[in-house]
PDB file of N, CA and C in Angstrom:
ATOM      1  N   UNK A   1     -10.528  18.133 -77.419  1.00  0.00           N
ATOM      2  CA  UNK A   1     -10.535  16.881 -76.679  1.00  0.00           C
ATOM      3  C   UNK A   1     -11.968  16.362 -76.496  1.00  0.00           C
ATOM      4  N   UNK A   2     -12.951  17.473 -76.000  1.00  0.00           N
ATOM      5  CA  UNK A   2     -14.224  16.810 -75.774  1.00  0.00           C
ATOM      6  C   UNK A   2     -14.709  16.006 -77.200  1.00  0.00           C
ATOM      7  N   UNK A   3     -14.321  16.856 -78.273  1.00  0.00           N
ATOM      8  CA  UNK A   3     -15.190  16.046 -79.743  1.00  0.00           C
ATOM      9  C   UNK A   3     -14.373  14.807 -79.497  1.00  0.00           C
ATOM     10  N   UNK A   4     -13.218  14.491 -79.275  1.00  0.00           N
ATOM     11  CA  UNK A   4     -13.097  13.113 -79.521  1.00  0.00           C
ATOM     12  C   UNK A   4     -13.690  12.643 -78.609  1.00  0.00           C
ATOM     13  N   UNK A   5     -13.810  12.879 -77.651  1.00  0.00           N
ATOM     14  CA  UNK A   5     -14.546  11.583 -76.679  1.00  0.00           C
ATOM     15  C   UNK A   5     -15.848  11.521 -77.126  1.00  0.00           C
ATOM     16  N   UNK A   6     -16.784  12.550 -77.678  1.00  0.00           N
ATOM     17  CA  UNK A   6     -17.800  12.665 -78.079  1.00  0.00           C
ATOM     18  C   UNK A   6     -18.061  11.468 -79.110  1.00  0.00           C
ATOM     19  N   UNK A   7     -17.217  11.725 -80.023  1.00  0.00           N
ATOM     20  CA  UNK A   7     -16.978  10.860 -81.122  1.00  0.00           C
ATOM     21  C   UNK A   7     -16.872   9.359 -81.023  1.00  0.00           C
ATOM     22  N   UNK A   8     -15.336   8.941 -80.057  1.00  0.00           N
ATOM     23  CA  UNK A   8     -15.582   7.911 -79.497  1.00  0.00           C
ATOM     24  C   UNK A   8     -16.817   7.008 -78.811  1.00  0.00           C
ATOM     25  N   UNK A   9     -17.648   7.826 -78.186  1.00  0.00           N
ATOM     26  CA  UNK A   9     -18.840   7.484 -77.556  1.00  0.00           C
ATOM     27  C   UNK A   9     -19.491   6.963 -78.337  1.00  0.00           C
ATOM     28  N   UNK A  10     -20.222   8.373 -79.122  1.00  0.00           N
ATOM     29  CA  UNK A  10     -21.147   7.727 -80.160  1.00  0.00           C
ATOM     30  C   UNK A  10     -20.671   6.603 -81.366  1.00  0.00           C
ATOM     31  N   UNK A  11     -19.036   6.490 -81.437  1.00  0.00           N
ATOM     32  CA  UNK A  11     -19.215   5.181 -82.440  1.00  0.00           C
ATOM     33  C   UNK A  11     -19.078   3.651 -81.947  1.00  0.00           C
ATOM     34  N   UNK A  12     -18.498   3.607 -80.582  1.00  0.00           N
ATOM     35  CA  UNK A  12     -18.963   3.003 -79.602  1.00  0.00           C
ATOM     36  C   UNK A  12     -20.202   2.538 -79.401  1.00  0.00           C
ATOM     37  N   UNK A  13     -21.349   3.408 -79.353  1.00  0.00           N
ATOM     38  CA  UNK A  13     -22.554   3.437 -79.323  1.00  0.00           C
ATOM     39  C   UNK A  13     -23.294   2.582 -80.219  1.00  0.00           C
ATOM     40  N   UNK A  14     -23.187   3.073 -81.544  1.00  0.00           N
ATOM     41  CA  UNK A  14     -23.374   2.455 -82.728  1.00  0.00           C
ATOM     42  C   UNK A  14     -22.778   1.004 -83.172  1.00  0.00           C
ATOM     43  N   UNK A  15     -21.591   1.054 -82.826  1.00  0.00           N
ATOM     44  CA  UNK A  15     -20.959  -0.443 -83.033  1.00  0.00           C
ATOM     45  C   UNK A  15     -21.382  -1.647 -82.012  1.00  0.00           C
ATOM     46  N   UNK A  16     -21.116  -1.244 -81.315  1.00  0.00           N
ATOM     47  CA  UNK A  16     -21.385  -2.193 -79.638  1.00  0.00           C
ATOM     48  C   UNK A  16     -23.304  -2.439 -79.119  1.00  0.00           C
ATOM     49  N   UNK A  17     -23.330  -0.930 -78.948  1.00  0.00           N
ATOM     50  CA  UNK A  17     -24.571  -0.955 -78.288  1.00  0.00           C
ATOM     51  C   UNK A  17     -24.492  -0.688 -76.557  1.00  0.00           C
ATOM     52  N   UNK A  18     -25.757  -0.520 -76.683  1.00  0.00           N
ATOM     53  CA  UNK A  18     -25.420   0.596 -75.196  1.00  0.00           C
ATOM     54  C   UNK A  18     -25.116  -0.092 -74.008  1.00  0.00           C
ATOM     55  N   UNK A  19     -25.568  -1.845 -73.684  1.00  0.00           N
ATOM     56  CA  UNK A  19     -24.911  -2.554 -72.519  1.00  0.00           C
ATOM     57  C   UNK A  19     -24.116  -2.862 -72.792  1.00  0.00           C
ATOM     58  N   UNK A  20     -23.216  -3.151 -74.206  1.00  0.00           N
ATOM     59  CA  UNK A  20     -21.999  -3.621 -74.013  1.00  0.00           C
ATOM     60  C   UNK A  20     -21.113  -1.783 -73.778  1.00  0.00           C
ATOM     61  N   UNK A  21     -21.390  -1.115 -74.125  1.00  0.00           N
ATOM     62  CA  UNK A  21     -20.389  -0.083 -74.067  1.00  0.00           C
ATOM     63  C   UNK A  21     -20.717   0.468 -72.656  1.00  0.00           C
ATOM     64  N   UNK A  22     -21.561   0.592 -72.126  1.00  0.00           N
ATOM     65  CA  UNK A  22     -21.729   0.541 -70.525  1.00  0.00           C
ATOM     66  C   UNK A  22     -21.060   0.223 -69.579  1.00  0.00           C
ATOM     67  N   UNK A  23     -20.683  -1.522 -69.899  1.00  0.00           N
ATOM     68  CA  UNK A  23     -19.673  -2.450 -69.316  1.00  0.00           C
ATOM     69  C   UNK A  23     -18.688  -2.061 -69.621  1.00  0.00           C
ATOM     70  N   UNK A  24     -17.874  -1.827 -71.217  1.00  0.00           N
ATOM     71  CA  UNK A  24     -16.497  -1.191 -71.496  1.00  0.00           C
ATOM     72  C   UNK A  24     -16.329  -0.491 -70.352  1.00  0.00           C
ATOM     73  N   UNK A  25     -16.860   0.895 -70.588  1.00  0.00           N
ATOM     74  CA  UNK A  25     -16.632   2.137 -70.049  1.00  0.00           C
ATOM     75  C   UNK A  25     -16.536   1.986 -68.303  1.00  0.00           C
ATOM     76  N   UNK A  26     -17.773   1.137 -67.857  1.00  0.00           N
ATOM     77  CA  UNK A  26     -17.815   1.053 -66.742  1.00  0.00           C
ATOM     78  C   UNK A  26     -15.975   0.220 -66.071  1.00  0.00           C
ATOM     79  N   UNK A  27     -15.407  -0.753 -66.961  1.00  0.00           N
ATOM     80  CA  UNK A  27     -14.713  -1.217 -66.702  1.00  0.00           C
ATOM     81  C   UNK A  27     -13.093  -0.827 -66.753  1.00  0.00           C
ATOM     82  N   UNK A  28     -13.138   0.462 -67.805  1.00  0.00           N
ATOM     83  CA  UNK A  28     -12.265   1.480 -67.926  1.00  0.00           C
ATOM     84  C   UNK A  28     -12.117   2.327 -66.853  1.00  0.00           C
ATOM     85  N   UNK A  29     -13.712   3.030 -66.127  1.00  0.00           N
ATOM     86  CA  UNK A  29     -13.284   3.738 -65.602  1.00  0.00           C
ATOM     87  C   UNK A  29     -12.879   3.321 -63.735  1.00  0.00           C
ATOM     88  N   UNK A  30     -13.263   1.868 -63.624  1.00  0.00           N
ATOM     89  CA  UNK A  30     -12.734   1.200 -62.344  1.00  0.00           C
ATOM     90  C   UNK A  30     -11.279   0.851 -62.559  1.00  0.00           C
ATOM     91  N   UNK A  31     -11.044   0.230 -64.011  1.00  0.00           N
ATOM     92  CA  UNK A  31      -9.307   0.144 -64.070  1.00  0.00           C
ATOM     93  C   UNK A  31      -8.482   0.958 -63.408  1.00  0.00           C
ATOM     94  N   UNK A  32      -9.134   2.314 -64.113  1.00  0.00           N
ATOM     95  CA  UNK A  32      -8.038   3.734 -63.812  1.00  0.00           C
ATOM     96  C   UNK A  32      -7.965   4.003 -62.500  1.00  0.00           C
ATOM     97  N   UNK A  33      -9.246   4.048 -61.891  1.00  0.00           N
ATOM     98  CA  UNK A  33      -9.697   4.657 -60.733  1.00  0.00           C
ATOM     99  C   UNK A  33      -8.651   3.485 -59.811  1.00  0.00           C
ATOM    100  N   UNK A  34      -8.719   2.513 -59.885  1.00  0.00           N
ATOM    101  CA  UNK A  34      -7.959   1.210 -59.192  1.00  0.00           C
ATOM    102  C   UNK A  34      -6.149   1.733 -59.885  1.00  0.00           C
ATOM    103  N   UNK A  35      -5.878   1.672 -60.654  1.00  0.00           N
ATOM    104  CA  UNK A  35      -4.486   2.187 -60.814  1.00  0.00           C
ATOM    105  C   UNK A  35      -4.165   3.179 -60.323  1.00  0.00           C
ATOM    106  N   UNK A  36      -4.554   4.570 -59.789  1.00  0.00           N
ATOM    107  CA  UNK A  36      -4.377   5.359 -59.618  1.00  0.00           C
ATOM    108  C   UNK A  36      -4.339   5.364 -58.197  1.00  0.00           C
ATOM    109  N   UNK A  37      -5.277   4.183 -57.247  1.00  0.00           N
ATOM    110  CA  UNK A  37      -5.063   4.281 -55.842  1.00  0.00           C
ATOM    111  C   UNK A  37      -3.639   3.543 -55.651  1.00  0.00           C
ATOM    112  N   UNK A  38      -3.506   2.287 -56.468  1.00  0.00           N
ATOM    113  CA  UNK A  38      -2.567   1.859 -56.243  1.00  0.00           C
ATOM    114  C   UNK A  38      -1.491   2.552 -56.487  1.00  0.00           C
ATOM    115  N   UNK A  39      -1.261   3.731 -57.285  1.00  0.00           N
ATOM    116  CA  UNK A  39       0.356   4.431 -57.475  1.00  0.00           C
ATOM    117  C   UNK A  39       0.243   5.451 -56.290  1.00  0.00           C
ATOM    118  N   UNK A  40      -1.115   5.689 -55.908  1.00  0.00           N
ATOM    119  CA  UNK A  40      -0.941   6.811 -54.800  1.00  0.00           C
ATOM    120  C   UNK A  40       0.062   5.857 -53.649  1.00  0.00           C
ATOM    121  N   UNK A  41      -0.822   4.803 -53.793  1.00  0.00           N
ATOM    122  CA  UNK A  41      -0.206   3.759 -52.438  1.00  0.00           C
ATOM    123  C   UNK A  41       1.274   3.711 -52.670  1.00  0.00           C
ATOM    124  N   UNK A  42       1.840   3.568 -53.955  1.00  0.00           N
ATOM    125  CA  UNK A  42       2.730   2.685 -54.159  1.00  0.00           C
ATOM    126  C   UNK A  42       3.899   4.079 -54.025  1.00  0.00           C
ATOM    127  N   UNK A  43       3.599   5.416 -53.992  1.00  0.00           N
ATOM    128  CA  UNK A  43       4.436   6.585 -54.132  1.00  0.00           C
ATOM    129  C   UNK A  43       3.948   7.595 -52.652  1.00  0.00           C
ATOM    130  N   UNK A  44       2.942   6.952 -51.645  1.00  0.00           N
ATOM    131  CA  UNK A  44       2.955   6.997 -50.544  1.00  0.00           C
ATOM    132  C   UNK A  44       2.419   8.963 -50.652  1.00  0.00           C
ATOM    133  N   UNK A  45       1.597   8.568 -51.625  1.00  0.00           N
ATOM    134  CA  UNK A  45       1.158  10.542 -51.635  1.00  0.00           C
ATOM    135  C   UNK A  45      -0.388  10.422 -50.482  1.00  0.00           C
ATOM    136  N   UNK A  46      -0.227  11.515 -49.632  1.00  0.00           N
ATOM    137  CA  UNK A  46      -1.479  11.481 -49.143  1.00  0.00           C
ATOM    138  C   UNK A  46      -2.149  13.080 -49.620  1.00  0.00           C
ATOM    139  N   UNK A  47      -3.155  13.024 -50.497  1.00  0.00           N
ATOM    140  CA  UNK A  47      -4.512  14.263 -50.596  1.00  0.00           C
ATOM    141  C   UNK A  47      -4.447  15.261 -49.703  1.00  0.00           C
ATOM    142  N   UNK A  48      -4.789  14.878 -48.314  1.00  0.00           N
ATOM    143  CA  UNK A  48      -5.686  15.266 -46.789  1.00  0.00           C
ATOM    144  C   UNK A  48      -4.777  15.526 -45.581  1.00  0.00           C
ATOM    145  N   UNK A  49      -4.445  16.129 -45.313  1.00  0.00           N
ATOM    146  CA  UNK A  49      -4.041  15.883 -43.446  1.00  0.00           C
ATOM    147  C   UNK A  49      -5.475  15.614 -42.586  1.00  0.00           C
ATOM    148  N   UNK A  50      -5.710  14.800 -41.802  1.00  0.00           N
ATOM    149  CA  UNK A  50      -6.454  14.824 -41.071  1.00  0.00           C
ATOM    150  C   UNK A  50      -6.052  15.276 -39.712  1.00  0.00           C
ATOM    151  N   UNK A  51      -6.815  15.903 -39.309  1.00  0.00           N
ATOM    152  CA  UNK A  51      -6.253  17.344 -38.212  1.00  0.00           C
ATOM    153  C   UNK A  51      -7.884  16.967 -37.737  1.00  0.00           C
ATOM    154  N   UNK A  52      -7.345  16.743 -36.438  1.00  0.00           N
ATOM    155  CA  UNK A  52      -8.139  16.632 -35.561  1.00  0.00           C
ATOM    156  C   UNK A  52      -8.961  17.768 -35.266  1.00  0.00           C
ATOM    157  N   UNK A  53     -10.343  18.040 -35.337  1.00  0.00           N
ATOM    158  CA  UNK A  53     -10.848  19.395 -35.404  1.00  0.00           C
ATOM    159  C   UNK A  53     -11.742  19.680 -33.781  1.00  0.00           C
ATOM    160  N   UNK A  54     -10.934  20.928 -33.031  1.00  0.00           N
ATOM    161  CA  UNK A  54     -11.285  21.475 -31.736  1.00  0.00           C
ATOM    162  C   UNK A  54     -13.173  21.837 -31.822  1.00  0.00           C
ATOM    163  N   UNK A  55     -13.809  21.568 -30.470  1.00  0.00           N
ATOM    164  CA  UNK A  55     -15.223  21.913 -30.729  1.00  0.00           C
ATOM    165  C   UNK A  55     -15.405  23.459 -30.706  1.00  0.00           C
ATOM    166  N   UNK A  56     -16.238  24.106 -31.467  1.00  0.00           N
ATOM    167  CA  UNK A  56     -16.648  25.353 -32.019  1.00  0.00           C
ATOM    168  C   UNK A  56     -16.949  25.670 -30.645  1.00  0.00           C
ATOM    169  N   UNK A  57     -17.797  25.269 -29.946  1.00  0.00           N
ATOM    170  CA  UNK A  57     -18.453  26.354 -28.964  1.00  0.00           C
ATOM    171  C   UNK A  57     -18.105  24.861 -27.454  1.00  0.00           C
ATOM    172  N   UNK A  58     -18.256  25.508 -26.441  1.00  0.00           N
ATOM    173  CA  UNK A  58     -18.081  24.971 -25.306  1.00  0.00           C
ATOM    174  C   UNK A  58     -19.393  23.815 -24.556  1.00  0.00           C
ATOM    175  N   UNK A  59     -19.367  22.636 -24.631  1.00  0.00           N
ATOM    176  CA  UNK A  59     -20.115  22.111 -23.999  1.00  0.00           C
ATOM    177  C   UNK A  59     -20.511  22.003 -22.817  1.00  0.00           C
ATOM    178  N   UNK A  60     -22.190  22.776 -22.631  1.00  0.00           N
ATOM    179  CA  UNK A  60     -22.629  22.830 -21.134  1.00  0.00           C
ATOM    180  C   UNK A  60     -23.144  21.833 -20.536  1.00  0.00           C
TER     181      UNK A  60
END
């Protein structure tokens, strides 16, 4: 898997050039990152419990 992305990159690289493939990539990887909050949202998964955390030692 890594050689292809490797691969991909560098012919990317070569074809495009490095600000336009910057922008691609940059814009690929906000797509996903943005689809992926939205299915969390949309399938109501939460990561985390947030649990209220008790203080360690006693305040004097």
């Amino acid at each position: 898997m890594f050689q292809i992305v490797l691969l991909s990159a560098g012919a990317f690289l070569d074809i495009l050039g490095l600000q336009t493939m910057v922008i691609i990539f940059g814009m690929i990887s906000l797509s996903l990152t943005l689809l992926f909050f939205i299915q969390m949202k949309r399938r109501n998964i939460i990561l985390e419990h947030q649990v209220k955390a008790e203080p360690a030692a006693e305040i004097i």
